[in-house]
C-alpha atoms as a PDB file:
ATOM      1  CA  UNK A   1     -40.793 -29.452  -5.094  1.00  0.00           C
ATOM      2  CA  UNK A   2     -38.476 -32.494  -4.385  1.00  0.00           C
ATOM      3  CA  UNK A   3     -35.176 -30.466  -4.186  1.00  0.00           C
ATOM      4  CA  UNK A   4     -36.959 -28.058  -1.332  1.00  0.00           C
ATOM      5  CA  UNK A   5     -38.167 -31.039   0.974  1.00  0.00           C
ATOM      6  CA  UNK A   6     -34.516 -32.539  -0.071  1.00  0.00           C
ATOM      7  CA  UNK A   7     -33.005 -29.408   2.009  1.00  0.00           C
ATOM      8  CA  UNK A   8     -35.303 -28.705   4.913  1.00  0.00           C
ATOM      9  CA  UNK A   9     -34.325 -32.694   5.366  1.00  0.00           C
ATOM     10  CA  UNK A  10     -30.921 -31.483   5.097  1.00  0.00           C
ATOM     11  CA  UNK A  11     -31.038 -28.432   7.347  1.00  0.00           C
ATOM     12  CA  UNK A  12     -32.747 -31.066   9.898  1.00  0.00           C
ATOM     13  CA  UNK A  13     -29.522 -33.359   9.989  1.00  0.00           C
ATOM     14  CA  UNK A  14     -27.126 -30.155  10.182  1.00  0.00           C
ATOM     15  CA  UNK A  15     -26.422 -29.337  13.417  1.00  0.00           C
ATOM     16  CA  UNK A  16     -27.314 -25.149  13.611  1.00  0.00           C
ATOM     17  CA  UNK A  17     -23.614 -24.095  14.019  1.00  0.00           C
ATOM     18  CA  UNK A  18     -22.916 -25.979  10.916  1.00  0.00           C
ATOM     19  CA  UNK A  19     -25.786 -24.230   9.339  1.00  0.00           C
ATOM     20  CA  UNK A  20     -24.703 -20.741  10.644  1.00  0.00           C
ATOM     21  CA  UNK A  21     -21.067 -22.099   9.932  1.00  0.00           C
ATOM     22  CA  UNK A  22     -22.090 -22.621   6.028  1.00  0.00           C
ATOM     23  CA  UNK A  23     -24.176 -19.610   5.452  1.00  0.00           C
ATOM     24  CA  UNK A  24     -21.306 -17.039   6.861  1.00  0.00           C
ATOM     25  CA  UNK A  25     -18.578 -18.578   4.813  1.00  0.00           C
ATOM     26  CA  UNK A  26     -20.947 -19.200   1.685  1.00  0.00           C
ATOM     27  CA  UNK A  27     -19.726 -15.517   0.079  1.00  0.00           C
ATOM     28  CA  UNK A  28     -15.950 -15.677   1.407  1.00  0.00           C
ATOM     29  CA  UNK A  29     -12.956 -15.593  -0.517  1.00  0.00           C
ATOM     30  CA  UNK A  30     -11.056 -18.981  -0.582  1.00  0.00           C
ATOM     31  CA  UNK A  31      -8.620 -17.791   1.649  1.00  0.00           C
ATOM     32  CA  UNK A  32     -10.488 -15.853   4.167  1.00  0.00           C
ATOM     33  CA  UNK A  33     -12.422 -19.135   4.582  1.00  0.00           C
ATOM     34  CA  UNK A  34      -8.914 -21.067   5.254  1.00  0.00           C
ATOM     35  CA  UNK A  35      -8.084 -18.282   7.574  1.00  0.00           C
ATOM     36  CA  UNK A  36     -11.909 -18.793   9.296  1.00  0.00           C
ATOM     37  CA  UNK A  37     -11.334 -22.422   9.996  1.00  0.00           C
ATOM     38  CA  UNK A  38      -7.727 -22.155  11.350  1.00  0.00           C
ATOM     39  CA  UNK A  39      -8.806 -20.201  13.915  1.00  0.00           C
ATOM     40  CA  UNK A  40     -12.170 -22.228  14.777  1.00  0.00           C
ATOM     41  CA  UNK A  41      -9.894 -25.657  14.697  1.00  0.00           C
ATOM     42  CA  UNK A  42      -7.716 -23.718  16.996  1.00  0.00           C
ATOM     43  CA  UNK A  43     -10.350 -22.802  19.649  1.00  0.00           C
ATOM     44  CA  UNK A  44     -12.313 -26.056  19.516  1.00  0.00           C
ATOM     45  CA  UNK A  45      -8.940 -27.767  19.973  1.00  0.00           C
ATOM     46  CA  UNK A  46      -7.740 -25.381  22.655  1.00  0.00           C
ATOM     47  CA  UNK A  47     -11.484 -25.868  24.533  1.00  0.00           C
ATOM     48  CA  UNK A  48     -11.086 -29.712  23.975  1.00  0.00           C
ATOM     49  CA  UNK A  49      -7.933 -30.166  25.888  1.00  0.00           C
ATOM     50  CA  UNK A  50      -8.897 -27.492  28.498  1.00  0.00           C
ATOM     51  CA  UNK A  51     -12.044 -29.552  29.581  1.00  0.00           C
ATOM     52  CA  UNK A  52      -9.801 -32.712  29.361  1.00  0.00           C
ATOM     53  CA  UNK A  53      -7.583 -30.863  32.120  1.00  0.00           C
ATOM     54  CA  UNK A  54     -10.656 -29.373  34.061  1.00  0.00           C
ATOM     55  CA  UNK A  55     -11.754 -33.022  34.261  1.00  0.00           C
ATOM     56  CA  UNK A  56      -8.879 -34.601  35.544  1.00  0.00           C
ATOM     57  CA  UNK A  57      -8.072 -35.427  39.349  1.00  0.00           C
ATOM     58  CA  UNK A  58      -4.577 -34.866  40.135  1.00  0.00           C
ATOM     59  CA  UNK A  59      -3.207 -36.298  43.592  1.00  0.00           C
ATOM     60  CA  UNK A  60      -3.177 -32.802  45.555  1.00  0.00           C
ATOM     61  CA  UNK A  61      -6.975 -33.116  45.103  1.00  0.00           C
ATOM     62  CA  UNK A  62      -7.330 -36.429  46.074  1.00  0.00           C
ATOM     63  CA  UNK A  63      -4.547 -36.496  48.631  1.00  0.00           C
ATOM     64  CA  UNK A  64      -7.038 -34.577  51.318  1.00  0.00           C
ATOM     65  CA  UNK A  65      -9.636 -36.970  51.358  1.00  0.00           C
ATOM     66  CA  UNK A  66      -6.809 -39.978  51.130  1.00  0.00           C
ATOM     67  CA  UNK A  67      -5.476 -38.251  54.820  1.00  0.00           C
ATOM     68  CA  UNK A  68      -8.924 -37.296  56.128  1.00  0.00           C
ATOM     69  CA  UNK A  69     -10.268 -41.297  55.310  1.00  0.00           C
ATOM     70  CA  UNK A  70      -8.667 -42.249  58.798  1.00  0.00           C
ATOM     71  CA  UNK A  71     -10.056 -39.311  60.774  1.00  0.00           C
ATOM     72  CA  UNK A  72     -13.687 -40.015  59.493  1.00  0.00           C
ATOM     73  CA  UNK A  73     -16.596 -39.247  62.067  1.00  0.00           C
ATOM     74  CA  UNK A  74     -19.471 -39.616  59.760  1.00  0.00           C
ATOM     75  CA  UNK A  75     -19.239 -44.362  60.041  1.00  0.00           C
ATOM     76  CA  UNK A  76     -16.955 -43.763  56.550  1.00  0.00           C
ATOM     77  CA  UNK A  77     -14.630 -46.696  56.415  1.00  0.00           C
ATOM     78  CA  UNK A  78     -10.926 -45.311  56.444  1.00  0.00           C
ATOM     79  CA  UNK A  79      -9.096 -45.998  52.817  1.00  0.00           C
ATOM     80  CA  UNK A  80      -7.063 -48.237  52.678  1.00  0.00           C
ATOM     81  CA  UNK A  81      -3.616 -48.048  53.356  1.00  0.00           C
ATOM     82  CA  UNK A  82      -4.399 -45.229  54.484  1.00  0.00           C
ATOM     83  CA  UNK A  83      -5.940 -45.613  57.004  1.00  0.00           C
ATOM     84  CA  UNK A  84      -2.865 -46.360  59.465  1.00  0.00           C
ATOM     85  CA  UNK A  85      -1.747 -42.541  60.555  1.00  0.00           C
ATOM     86  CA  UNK A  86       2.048 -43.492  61.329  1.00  0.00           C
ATOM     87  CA  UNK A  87       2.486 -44.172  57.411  1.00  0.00           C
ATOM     88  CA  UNK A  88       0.348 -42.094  56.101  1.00  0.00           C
ATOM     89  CA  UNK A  89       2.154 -39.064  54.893  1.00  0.00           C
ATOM     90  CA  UNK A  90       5.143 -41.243  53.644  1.00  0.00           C
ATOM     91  CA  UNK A  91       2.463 -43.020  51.376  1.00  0.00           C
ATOM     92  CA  UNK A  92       0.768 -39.942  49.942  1.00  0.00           C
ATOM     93  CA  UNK A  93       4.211 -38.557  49.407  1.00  0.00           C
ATOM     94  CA  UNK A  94       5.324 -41.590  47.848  1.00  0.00           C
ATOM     95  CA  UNK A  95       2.161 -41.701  45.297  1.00  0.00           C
ATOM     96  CA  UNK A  96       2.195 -38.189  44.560  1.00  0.00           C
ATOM     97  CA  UNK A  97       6.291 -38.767  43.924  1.00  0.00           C
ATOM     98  CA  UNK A  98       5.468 -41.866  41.529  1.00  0.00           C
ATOM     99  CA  UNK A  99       2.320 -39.989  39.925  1.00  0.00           C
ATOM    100  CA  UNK A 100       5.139 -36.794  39.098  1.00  0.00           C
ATOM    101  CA  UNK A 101       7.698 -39.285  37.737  1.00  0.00           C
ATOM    102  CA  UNK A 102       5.261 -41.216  35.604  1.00  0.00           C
ATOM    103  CA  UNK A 103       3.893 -37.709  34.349  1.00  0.00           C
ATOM    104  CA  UNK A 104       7.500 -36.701  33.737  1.00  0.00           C
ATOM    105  CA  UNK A 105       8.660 -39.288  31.497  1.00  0.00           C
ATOM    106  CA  UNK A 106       5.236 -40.062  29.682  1.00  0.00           C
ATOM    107  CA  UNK A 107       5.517 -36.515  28.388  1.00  0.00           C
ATOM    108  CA  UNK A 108       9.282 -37.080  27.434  1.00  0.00           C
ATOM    109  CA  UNK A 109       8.183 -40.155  25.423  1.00  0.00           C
ATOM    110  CA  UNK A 110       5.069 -38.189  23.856  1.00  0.00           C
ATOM    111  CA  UNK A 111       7.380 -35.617  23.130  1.00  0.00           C
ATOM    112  CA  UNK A 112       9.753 -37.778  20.819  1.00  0.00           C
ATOM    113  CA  UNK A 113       6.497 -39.748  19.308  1.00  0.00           C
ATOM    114  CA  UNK A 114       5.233 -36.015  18.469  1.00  0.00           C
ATOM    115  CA  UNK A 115       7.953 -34.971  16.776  1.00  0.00           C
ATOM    116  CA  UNK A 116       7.985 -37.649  13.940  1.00  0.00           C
ATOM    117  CA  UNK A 117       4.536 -37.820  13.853  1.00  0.00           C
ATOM    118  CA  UNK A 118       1.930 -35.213  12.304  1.00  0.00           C
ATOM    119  CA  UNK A 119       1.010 -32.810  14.962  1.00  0.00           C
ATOM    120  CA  UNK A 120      -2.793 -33.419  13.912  1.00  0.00           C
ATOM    121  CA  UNK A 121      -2.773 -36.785  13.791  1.00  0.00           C
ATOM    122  CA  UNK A 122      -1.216 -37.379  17.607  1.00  0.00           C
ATOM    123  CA  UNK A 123      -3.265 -34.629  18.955  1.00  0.00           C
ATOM    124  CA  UNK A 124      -6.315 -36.635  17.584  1.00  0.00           C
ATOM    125  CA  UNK A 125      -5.473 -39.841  18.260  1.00  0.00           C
ATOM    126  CA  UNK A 126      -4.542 -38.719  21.812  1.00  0.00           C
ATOM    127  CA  UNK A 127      -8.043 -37.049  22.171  1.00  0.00           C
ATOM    128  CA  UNK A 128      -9.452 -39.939  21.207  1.00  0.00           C
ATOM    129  CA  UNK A 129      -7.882 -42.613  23.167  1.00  0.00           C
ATOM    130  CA  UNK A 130      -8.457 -40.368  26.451  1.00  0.00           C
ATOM    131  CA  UNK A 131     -12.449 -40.290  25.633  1.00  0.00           C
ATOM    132  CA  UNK A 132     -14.112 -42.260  28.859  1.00  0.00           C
ATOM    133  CA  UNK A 133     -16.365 -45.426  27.584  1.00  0.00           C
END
């Protein structure tokens, strides 16, 4: 009687994918089950990074509000610098320029990093590090 209120406790802490997870591989060969969980590490991966991208706000999305601050109507304070309309489209250019160029050569320094470094581990650590407190 102790082993059967041991595993409803158990199926209680599993999360119901796991459960469903567990019971589908339960009769599969050794390496269908390998096969099974390359391709599920490859589409939670793959739907990890493409929320991370969804999520982020590049400069041409943040570049129209940055040039409409100093034409508000609605009492919004301009942003500033901004908010001076003879400079304006020299700063956005020169922020989305510096934004580019910092883009540019963090993914050439990534790149070497990743290439002495197992794939699995950088990808992780990467994931991790970019997780919002």
């Amino acid at each position: 009687m102790a082993s059967a209120s041991n595993s409803n406790t158990h199926h209680k802490e599993t999360p119901l994918f796991g459960i469903l997870l567990s019971k589908v591989t339960s009769r599969m060969e050794k390496e269908n089950k390998t096969e099974l969980f390359k391709y599920y590490t490859m589409i939670i991966t793959f739907l990890a990074y493409a929320s991370y991208h969804l999520t982020r706000k590049v400069i041409s999305v943040v570049s129209p509000v940055l040039q409409n601050g100093s034409q508000s109507e609605g009492g919004e304070q301009p942003w500033k610098p901004f908010d001076n309309a003879d400079n304006q489209d020299l700063l956005i250019a020169g922020l989305g320029s510096g934004f580019l160029f910092a883009y540019a050569f963090g993914m050439f320094f990534c790149g070497h990093i990743a290439e002495r470094v197992d794939l699995r581990y950088f990808l992780t650590t990467g994931m991790v590090l970019r997780q919002k407190p």
